[in-house]
N, C-alpha and C. Protein backbone atom coordinates (compact mmCIF):
# COMPACT_ATOMS: atom_id res chain seq x y z
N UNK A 1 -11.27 4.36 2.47
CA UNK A 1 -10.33 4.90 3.42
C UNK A 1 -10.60 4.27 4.79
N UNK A 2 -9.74 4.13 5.27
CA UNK A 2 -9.65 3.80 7.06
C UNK A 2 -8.93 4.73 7.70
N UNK A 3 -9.53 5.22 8.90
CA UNK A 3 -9.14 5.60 10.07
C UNK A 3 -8.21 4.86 11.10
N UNK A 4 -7.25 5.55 11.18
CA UNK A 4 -6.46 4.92 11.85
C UNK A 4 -6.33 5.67 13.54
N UNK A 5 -6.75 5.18 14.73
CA UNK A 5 -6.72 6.06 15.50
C UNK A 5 -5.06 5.36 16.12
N UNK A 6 -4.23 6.57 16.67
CA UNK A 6 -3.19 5.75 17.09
C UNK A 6 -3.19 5.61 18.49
N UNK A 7 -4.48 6.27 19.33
CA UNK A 7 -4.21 6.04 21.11
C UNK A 7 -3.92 7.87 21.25
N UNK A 8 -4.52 7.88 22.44
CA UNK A 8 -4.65 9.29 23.48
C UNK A 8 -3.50 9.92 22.78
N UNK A 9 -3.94 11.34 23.00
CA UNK A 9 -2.76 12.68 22.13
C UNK A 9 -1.71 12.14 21.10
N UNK A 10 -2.52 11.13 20.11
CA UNK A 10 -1.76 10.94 18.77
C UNK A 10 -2.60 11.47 17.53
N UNK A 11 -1.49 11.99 16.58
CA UNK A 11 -2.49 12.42 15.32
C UNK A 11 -3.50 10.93 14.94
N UNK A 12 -4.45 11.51 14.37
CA UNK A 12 -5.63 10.25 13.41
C UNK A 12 -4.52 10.44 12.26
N UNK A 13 -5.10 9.09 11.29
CA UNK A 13 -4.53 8.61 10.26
C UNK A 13 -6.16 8.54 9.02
N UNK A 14 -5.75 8.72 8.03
CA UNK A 14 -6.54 7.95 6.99
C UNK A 14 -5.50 6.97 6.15
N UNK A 15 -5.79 5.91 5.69
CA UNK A 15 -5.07 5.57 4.91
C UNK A 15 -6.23 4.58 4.05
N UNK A 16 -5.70 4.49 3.00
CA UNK A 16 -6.50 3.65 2.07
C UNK A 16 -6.12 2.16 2.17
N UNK A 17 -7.08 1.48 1.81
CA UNK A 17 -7.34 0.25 1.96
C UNK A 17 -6.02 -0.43 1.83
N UNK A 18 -5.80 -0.91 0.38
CA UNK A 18 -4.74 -0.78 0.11
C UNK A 18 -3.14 -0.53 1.21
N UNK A 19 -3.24 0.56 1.20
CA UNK A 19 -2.06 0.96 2.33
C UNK A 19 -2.10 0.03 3.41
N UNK A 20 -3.41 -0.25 3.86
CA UNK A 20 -3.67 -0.58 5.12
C UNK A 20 -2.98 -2.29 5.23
N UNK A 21 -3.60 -3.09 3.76
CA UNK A 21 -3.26 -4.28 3.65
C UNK A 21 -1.71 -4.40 3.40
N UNK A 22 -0.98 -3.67 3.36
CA UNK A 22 0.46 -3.55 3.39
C UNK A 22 1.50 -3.21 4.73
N UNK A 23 0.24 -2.02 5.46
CA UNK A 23 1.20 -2.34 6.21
C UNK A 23 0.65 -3.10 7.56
N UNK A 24 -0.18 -4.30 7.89
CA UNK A 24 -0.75 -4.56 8.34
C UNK A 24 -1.39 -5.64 7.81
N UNK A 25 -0.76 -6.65 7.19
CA UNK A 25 -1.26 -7.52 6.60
C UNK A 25 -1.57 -9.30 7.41
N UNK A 26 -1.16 -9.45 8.38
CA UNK A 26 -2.14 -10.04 9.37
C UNK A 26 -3.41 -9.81 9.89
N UNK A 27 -3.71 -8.20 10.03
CA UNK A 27 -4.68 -8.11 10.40
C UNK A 27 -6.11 -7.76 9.24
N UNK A 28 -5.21 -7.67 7.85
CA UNK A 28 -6.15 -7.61 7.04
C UNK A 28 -6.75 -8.72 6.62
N UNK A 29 -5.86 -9.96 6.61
CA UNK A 29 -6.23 -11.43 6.21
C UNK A 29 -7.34 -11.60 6.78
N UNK A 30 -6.95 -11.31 8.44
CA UNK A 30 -8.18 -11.83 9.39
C UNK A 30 -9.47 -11.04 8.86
N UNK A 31 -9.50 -10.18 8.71
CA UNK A 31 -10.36 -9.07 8.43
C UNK A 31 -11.23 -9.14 6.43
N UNK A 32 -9.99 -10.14 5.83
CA UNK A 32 -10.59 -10.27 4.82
C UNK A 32 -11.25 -11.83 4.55
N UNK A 33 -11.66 -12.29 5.85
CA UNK A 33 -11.96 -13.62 5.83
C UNK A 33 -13.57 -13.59 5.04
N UNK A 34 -14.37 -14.25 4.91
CA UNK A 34 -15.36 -14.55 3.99
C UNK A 34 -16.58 -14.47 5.02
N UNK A 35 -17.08 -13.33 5.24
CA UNK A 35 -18.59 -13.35 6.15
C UNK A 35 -19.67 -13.17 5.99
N UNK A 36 -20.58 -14.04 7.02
CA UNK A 36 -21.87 -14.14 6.54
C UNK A 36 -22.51 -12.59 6.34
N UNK A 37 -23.16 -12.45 5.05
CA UNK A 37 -23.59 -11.32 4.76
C UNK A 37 -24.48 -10.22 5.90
N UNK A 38 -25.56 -11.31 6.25
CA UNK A 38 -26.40 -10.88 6.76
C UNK A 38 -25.99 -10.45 8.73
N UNK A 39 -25.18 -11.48 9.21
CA UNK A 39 -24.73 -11.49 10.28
C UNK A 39 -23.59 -9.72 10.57
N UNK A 40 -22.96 -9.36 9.17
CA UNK A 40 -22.07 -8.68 8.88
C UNK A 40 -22.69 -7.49 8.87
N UNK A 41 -23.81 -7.27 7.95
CA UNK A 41 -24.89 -6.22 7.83
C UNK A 41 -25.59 -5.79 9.53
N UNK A 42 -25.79 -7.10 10.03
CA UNK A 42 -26.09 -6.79 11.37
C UNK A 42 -25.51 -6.17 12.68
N UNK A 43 -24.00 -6.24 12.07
CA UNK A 43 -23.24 -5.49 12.90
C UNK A 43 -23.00 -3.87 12.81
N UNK A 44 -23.02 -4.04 11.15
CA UNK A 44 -23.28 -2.31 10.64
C UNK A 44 -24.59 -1.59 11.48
N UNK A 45 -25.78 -2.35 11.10
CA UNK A 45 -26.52 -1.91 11.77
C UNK A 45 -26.21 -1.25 13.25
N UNK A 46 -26.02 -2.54 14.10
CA UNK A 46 -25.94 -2.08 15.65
C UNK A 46 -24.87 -1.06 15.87
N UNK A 47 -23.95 -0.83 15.08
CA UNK A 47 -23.15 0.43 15.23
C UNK A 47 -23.89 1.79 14.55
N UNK A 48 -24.82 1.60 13.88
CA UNK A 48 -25.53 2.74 13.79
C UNK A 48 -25.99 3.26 14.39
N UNK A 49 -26.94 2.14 14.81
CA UNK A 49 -27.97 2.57 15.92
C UNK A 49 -27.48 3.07 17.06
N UNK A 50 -26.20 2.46 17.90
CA UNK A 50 -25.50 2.61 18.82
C UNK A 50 -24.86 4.32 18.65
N UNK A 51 -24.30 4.65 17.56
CA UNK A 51 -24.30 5.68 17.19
C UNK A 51 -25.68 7.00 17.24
N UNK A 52 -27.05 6.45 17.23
CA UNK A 52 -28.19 7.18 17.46
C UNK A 52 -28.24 7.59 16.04
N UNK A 53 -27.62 7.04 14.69
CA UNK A 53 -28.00 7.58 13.36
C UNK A 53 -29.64 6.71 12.87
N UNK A 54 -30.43 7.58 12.50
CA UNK A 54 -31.63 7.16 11.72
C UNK A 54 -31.21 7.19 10.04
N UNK A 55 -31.98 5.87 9.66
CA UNK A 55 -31.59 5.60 8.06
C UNK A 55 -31.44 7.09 7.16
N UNK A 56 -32.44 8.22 7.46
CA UNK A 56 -32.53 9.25 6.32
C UNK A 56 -30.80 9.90 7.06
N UNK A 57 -30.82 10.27 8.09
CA UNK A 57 -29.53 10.86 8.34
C UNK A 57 -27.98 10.01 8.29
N UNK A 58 -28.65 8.88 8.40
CA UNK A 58 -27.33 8.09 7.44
C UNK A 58 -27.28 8.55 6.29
N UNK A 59 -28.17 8.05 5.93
CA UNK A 59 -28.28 8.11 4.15
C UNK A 59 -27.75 9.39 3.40
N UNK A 60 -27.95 10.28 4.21
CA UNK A 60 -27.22 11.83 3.67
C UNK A 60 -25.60 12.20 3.99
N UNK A 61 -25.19 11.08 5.65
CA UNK A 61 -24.07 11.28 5.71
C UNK A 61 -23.02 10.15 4.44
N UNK A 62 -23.67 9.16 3.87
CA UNK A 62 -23.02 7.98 2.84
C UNK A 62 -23.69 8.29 1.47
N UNK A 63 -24.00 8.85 1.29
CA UNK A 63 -24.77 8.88 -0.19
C UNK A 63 -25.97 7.71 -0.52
N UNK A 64 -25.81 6.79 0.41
CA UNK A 64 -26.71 5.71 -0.13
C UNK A 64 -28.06 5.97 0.47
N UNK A 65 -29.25 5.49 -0.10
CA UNK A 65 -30.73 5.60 -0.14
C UNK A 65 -30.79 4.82 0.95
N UNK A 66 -32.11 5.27 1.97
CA UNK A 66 -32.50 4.38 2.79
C UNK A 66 -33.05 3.15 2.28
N UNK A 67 -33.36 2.64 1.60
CA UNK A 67 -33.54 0.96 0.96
C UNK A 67 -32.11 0.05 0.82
N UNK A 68 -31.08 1.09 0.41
CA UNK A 68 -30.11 0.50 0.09
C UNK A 68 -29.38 0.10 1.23
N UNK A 69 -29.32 0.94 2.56
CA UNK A 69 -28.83 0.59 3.56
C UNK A 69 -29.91 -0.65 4.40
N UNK A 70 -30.98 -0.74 4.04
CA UNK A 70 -31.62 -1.59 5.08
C UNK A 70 -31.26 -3.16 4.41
N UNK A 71 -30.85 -3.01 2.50
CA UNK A 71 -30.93 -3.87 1.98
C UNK A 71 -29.57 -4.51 2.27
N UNK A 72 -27.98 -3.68 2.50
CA UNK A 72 -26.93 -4.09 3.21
C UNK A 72 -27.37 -4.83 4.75
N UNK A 73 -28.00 -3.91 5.69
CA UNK A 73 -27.98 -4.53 6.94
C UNK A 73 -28.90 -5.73 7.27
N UNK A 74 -29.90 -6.34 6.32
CA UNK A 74 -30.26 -7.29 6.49
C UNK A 74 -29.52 -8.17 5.66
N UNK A 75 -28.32 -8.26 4.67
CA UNK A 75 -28.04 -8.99 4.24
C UNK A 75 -28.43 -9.22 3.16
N UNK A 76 -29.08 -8.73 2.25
CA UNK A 76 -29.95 -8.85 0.77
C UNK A 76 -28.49 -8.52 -0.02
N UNK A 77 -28.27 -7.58 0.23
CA UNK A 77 -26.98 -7.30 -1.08
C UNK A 77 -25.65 -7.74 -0.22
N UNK A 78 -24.46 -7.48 -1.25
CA UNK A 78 -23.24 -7.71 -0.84
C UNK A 78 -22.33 -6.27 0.01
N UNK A 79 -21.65 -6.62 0.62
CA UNK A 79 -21.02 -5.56 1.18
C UNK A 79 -19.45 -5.58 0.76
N UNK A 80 -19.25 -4.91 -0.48
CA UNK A 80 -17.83 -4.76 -1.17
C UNK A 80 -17.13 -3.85 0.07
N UNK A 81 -15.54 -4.26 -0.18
CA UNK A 81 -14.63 -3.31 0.85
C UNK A 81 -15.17 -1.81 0.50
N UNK A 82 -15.62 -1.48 -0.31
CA UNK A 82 -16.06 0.46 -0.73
C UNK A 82 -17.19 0.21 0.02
N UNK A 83 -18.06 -0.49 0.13
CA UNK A 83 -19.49 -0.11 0.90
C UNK A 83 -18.75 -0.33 2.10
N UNK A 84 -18.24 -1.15 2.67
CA UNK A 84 -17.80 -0.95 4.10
C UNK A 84 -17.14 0.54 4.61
N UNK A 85 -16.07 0.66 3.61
CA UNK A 85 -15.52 2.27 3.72
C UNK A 85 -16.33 3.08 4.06
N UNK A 86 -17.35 3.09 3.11
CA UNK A 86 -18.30 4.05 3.31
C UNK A 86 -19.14 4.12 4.45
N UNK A 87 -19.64 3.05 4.92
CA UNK A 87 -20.14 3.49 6.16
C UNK A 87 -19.20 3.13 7.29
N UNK A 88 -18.52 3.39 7.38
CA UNK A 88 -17.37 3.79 8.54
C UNK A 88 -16.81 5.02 8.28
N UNK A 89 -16.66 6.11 7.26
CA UNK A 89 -16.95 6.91 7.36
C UNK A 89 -18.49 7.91 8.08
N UNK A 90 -19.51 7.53 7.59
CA UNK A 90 -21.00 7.43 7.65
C UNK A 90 -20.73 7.41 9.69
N UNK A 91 -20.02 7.03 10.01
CA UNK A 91 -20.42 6.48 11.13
C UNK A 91 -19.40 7.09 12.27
N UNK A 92 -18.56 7.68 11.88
CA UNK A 92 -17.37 8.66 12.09
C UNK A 92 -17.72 9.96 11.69
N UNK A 93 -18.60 10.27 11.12
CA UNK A 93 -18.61 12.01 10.35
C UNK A 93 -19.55 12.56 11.54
């Protein structure tokens, strides 16, 4: 799911991925371009942190284990569009 914010005193949106690449499909291309894992993970990170979330209180707001998130933000594993979902939720809740 994505959040859609629309700007000052507008309802939020969720819409699913999907939806999103439909109606918004310039900005998904850009967005579905091919990135470096680790550089990508590193950005998750700094929005965590920036956020003030510690791995265990992530980890309870995404379901995923603290190994599994350190193993996304350094880049060890892959980051499918569902792991991204998920912590942008994670990071919004």
């Amino acid at each position: 799911m994505i959040h859609l914010n629309k700007g000052e005193n507008q309802p939020h949106e969720w819409i699913t991925t999907e939806e999103f690449e439909k109606r918004f499909p310039e900005l998904a291309k850009e967005i579905n371009k091919p990135v470096d894992e680790n550089e990508h993970g590193q950005k998750l990170k700094a929005l965590r942190i920036k956020k003030g979330l510690t791995l265990r209180v992530f980890a309870k707001r995404t379901g995923f284990r603290p190994s599994e998130i350190c193993d996304y933000e350094r880049g060890r594993k892959e980051i499918t569009t569902e792991i991204n979902d998920r912590y942008c939720i994670g990071l919004n809740s």
